[in-house]
PDB file of N, CA and C in Angstrom:
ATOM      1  N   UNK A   1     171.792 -10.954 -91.520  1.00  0.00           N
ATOM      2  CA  UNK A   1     170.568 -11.725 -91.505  1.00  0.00           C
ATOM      3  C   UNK A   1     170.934 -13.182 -91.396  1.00  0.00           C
ATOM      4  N   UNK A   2     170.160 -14.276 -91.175  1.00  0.00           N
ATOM      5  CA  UNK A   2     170.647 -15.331 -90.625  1.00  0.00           C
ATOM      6  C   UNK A   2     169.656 -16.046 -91.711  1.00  0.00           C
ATOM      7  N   UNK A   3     169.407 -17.226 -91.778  1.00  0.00           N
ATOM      8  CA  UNK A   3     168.706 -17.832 -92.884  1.00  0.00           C
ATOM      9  C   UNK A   3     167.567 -18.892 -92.511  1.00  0.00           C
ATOM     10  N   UNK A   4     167.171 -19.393 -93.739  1.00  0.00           N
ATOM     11  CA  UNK A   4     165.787 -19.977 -93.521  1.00  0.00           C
ATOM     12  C   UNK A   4     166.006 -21.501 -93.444  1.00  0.00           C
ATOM     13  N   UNK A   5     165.009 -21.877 -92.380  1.00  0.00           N
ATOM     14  CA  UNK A   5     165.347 -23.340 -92.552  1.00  0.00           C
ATOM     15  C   UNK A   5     164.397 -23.889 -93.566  1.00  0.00           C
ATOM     16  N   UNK A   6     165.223 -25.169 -93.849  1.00  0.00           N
ATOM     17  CA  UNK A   6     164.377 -25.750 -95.079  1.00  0.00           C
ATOM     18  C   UNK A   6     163.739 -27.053 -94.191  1.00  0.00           C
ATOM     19  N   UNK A   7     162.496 -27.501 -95.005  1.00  0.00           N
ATOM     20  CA  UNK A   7     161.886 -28.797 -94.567  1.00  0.00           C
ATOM     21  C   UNK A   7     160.789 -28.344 -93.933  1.00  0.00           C
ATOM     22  N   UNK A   8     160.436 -28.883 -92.442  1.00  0.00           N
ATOM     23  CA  UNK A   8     159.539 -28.494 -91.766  1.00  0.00           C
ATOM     24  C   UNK A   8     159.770 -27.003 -91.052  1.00  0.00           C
ATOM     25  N   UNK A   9     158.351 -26.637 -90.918  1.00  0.00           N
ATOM     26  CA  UNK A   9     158.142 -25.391 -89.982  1.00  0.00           C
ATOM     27  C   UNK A   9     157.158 -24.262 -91.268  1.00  0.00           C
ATOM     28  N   UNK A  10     156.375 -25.341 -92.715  1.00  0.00           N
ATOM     29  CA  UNK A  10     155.729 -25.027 -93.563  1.00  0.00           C
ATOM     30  C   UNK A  10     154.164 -25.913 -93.120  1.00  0.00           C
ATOM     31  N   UNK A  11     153.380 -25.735 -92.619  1.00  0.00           N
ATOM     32  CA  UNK A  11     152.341 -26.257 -92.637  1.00  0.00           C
ATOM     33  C   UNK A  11     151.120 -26.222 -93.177  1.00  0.00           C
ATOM     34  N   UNK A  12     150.142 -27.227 -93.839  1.00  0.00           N
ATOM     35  CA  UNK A  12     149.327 -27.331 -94.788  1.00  0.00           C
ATOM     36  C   UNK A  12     148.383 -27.737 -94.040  1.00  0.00           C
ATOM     37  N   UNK A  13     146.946 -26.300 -93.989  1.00  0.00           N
ATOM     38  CA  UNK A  13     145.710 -26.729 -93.785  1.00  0.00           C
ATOM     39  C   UNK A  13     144.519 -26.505 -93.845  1.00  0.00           C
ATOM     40  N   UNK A  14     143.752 -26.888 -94.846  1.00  0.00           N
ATOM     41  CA  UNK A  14     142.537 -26.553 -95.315  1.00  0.00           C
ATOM     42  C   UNK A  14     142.876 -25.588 -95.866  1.00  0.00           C
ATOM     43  N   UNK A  15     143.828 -25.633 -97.166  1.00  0.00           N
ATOM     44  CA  UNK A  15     143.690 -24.278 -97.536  1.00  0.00           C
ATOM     45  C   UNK A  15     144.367 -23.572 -97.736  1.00  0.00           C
ATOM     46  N   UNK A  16     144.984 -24.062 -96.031  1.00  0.00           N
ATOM     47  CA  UNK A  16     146.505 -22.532 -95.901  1.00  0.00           C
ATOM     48  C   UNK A  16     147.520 -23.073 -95.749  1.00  0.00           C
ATOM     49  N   UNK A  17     148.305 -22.409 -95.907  1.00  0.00           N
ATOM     50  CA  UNK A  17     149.754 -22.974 -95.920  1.00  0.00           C
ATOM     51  C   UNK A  17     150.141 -21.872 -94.211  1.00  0.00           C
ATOM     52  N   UNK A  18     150.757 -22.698 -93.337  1.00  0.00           N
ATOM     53  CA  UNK A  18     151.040 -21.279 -92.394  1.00  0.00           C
ATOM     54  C   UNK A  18     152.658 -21.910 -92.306  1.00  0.00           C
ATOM     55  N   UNK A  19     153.138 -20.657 -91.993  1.00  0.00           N
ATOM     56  CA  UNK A  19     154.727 -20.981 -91.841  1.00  0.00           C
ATOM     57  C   UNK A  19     155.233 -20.644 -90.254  1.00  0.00           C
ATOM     58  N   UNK A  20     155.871 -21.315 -89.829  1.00  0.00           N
ATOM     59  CA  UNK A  20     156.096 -21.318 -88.562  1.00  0.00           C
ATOM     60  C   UNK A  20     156.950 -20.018 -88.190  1.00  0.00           C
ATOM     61  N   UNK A  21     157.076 -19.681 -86.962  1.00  0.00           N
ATOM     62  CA  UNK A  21     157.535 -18.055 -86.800  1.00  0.00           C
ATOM     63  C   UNK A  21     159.178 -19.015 -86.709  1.00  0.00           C
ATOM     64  N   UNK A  22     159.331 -19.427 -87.076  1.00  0.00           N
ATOM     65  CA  UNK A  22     160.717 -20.194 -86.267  1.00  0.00           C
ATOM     66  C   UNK A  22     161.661 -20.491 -87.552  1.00  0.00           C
ATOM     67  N   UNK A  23     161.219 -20.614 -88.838  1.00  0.00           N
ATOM     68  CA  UNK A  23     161.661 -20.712 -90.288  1.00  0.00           C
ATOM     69  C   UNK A  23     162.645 -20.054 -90.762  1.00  0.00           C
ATOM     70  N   UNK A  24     162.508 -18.733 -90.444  1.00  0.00           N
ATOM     71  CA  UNK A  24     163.322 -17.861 -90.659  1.00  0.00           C
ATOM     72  C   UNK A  24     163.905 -17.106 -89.489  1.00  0.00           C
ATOM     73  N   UNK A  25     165.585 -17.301 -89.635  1.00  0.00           N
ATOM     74  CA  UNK A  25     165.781 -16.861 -88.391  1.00  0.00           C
ATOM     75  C   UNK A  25     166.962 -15.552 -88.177  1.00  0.00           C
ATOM     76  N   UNK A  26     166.784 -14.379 -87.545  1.00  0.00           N
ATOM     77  CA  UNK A  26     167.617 -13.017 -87.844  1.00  0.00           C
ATOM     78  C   UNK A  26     168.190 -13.417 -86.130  1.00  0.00           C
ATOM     79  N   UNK A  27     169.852 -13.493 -86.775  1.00  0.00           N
ATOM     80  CA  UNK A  27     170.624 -13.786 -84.968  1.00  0.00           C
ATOM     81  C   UNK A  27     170.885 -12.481 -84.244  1.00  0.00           C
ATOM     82  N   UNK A  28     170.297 -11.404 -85.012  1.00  0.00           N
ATOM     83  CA  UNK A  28     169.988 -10.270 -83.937  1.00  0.00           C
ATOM     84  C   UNK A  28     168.821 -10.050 -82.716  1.00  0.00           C
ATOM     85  N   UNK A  29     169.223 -10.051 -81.581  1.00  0.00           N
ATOM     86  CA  UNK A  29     168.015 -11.083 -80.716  1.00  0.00           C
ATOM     87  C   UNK A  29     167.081  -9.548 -80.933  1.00  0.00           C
ATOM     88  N   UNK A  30     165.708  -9.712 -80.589  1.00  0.00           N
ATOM     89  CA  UNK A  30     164.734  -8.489 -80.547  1.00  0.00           C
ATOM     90  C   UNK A  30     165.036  -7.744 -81.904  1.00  0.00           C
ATOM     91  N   UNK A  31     165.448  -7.763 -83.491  1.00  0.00           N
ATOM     92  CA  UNK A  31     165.031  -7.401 -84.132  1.00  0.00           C
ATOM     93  C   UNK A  31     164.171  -8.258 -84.929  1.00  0.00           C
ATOM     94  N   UNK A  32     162.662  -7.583 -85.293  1.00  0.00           N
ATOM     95  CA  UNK A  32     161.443  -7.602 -85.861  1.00  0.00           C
ATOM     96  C   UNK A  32     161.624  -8.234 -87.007  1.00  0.00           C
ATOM     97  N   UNK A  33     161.053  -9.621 -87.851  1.00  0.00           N
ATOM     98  CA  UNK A  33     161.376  -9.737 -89.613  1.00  0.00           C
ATOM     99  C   UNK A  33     159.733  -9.300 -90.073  1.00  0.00           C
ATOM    100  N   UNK A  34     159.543  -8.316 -91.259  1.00  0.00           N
ATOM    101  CA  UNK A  34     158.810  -8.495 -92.097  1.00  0.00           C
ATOM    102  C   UNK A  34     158.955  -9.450 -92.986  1.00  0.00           C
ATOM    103  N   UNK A  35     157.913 -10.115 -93.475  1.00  0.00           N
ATOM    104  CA  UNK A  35     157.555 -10.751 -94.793  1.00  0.00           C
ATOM    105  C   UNK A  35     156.739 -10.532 -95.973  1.00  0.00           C
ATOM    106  N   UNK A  36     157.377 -11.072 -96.996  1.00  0.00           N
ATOM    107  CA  UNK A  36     156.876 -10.769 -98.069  1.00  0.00           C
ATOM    108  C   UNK A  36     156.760 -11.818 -99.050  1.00  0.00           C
ATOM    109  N   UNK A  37     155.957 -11.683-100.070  1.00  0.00           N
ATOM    110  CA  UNK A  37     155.753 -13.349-100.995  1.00  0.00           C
ATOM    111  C   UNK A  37     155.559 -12.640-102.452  1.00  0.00           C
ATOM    112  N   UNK A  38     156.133 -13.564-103.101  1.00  0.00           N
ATOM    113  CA  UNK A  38     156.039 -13.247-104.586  1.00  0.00           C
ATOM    114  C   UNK A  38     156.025 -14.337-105.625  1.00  0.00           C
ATOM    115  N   UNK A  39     156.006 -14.922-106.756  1.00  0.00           N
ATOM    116  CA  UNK A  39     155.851 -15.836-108.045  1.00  0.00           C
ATOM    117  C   UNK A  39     157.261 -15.440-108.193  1.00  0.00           C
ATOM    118  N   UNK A  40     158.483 -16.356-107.913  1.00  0.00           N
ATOM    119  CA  UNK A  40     159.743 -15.907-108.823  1.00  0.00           C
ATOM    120  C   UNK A  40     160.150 -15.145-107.934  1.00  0.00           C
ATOM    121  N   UNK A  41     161.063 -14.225-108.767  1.00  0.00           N
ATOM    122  CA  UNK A  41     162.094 -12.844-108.065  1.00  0.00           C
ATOM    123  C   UNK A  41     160.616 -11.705-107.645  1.00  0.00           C
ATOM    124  N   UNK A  42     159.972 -11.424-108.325  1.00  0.00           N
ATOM    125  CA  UNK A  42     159.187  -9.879-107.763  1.00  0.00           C
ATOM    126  C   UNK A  42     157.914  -9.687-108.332  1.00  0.00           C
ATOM    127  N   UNK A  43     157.223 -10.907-108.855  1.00  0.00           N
ATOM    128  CA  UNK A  43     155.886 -11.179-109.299  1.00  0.00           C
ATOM    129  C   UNK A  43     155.043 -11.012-108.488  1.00  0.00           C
ATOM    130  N   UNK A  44     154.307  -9.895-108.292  1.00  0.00           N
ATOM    131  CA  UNK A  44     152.641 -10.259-107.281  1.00  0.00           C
ATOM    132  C   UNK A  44     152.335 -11.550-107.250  1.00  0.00           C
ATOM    133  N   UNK A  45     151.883 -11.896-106.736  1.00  0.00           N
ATOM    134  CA  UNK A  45     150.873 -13.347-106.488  1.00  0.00           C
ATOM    135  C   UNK A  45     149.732 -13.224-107.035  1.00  0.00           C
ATOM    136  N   UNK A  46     149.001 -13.871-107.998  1.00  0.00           N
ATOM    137  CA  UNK A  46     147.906 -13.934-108.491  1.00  0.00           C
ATOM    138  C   UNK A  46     146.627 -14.245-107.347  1.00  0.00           C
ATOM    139  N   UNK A  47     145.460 -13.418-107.900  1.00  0.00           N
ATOM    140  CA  UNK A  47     144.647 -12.916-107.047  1.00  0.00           C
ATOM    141  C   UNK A  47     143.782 -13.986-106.033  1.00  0.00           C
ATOM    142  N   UNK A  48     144.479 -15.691-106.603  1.00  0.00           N
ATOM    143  CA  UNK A  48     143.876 -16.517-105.870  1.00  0.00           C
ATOM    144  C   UNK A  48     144.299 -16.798-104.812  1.00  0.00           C
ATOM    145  N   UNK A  49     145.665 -16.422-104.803  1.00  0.00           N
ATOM    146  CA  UNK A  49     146.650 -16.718-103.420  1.00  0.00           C
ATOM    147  C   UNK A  49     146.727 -15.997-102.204  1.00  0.00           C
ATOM    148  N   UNK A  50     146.252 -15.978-101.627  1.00  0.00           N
ATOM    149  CA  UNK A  50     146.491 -14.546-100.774  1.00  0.00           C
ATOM    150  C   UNK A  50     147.493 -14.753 -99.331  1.00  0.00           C
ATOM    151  N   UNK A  51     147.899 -13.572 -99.225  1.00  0.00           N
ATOM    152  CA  UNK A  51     149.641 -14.345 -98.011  1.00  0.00           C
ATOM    153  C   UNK A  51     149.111 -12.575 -96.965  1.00  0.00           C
ATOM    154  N   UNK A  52     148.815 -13.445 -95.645  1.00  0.00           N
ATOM    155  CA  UNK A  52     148.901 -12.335 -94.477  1.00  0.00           C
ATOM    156  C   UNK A  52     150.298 -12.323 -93.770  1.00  0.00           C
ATOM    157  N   UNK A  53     150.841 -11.263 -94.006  1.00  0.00           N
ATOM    158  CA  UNK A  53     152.209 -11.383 -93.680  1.00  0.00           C
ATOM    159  C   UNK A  53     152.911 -11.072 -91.938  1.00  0.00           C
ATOM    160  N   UNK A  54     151.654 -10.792 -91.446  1.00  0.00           N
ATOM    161  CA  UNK A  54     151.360 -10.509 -90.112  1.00  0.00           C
ATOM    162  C   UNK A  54     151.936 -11.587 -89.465  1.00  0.00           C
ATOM    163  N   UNK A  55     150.911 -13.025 -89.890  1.00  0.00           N
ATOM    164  CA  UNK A  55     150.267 -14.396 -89.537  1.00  0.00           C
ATOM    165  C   UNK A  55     151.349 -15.186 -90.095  1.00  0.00           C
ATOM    166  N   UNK A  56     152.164 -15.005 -91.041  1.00  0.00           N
ATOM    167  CA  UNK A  56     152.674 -15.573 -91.945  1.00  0.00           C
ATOM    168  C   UNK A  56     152.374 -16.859 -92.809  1.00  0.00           C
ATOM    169  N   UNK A  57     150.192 -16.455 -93.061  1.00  0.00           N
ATOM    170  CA  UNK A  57     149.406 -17.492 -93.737  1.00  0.00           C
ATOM    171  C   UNK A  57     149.423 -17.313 -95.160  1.00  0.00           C
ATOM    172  N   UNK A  58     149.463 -18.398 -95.727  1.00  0.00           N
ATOM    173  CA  UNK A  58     148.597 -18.495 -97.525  1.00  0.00           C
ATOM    174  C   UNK A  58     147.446 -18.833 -97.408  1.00  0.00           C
ATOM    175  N   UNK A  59     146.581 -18.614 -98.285  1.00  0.00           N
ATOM    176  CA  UNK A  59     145.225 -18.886 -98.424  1.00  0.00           C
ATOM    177  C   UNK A  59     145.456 -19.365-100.028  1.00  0.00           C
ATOM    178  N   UNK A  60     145.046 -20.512-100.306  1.00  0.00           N
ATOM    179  CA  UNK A  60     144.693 -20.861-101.459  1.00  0.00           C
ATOM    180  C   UNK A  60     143.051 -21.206-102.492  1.00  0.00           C
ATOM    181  N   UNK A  61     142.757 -20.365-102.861  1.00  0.00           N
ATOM    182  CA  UNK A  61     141.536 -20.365-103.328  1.00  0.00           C
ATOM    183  C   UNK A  61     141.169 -20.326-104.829  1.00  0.00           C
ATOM    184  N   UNK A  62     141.778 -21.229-105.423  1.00  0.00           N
ATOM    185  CA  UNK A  62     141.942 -21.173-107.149  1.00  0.00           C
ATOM    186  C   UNK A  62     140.116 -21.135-107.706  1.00  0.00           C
ATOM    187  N   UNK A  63     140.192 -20.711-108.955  1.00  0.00           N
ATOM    188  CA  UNK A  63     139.283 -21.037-109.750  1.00  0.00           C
ATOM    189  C   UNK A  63     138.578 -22.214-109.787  1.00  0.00           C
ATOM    190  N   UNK A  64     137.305 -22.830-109.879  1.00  0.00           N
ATOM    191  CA  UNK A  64     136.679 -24.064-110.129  1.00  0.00           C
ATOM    192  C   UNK A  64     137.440 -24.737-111.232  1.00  0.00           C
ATOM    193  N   UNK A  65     138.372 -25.675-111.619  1.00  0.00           N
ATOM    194  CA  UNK A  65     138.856 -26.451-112.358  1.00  0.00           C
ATOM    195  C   UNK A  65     139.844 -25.926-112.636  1.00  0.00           C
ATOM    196  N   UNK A  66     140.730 -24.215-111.686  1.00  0.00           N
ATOM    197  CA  UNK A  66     141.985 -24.665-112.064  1.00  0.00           C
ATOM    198  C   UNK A  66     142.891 -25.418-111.200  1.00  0.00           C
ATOM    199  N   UNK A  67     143.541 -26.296-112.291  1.00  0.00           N
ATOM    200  CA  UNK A  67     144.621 -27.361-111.848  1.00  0.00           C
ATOM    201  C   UNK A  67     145.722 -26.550-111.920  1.00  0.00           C
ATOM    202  N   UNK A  68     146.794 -25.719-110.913  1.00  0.00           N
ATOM    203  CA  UNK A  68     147.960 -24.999-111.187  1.00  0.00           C
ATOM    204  C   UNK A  68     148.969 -24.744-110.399  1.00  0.00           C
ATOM    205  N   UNK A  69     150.152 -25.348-110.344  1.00  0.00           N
ATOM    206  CA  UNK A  69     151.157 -24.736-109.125  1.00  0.00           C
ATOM    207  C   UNK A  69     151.906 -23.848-109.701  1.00  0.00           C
ATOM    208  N   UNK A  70     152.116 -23.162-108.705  1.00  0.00           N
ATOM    209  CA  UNK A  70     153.429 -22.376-109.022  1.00  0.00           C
ATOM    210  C   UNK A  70     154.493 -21.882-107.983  1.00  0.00           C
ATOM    211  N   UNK A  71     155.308 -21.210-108.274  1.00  0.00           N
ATOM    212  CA  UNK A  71     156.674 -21.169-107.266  1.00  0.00           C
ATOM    213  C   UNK A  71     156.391 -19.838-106.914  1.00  0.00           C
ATOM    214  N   UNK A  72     156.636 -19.937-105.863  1.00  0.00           N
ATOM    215  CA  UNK A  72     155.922 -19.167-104.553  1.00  0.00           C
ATOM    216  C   UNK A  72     157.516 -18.622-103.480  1.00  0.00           C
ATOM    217  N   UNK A  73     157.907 -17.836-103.635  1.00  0.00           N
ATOM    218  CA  UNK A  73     158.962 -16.774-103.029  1.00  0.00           C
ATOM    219  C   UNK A  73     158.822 -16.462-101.720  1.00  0.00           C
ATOM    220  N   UNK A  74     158.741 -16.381-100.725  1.00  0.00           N
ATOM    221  CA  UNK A  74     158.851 -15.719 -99.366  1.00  0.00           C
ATOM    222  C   UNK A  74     160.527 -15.388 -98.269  1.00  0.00           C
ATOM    223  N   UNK A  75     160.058 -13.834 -98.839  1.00  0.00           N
ATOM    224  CA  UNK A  75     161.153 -13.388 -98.445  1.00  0.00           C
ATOM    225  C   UNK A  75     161.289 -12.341 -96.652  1.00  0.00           C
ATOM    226  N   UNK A  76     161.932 -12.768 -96.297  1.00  0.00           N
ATOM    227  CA  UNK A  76     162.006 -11.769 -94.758  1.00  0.00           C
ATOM    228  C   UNK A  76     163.138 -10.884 -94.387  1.00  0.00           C
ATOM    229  N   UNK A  77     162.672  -9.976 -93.884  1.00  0.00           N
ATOM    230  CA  UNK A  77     163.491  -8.633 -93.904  1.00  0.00           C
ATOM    231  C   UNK A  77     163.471  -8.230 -92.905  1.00  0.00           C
ATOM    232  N   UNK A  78     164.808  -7.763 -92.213  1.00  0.00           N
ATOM    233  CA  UNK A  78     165.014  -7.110 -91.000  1.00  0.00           C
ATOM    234  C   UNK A  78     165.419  -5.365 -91.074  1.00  0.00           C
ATOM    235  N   UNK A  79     165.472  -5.262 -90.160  1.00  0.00           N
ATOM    236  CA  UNK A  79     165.384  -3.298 -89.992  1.00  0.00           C
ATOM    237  C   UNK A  79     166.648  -3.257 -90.795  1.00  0.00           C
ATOM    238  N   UNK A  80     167.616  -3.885 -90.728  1.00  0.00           N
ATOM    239  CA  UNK A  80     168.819  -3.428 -91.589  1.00  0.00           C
ATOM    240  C   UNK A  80     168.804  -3.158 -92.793  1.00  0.00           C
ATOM    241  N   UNK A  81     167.421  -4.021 -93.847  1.00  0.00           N
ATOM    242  CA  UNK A  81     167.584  -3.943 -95.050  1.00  0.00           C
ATOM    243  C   UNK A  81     167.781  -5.511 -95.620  1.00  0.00           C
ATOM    244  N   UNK A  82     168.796  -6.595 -94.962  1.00  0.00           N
ATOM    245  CA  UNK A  82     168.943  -8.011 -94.804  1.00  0.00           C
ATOM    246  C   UNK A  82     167.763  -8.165 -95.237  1.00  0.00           C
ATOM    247  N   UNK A  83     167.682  -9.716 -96.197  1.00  0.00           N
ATOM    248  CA  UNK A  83     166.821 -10.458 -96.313  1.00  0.00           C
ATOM    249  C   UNK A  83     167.429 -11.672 -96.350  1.00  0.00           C
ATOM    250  N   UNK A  84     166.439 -12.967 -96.236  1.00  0.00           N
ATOM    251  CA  UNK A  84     166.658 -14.416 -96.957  1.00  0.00           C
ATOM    252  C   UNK A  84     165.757 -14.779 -97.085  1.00  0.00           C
ATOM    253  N   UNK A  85     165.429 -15.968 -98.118  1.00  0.00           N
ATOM    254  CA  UNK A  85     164.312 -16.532 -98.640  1.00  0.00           C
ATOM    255  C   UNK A  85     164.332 -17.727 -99.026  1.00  0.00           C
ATOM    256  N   UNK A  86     162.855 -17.926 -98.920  1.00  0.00           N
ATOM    257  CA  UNK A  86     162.813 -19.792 -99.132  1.00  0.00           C
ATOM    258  C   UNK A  86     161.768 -19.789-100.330  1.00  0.00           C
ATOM    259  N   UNK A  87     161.764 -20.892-100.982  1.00  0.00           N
ATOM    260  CA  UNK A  87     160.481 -20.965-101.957  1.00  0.00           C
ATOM    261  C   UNK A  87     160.143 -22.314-101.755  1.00  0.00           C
ATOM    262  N   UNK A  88     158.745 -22.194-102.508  1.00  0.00           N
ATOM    263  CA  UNK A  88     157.696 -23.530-102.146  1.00  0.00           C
ATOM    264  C   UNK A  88     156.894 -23.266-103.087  1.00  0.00           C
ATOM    265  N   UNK A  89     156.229 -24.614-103.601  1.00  0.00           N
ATOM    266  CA  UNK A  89     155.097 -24.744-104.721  1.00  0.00           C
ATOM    267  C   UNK A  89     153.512 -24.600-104.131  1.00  0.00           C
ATOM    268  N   UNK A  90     153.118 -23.929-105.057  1.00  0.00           N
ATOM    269  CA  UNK A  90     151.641 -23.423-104.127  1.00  0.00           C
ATOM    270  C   UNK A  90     150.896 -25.421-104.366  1.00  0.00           C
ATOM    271  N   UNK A  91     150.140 -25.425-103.194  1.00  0.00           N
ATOM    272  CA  UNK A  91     149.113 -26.742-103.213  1.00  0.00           C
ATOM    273  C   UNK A  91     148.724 -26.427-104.652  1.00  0.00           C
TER     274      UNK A  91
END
């Protein structure tokens, strides 16, 4: 598996966070990455966050007055089993 770049290719808007298809990169040419997102090592994401892993979007939709970040996991996986991962603080 090949790894994630850090910095840009995370974009913030209205809302969503979308991550660029280009972030994470597997130097096996034509194999497929799934993604996946978690709080930490293997925490669901609380029910305000929501991550289409298709799109590779966040949706952030907290409670009326909650003020809260948290560390936010996204991990990608190739047919081999390989992963790498980057983390980021939710807006």
């Amino acid at each position: 598996m090949g790894k994630a770049r850090s910095g840009a290719g995370w974009r913030l808007c209205n809302e969503r966070l979308i991550i660029d298809e280009d972030v994470f990169v597997d130097p096996v040419e034509g194999d497929a990455l799934r993604y996946s997102a978690f709080i930490g090592e293997r925490t669901v994401l609380p029910s305000w966050i929501r991550f289409d892993p298709l799109n590779r979007r966040f949706s952030f939709k907290p409670a009326a007055g909650l003020k809260t970040s948290v560390h936010i996991r996204v991990v990608a996986h190739d047919s081999s089993g390989l992963e790498v991962s980057s983390r980021f603080h939710s807006p």
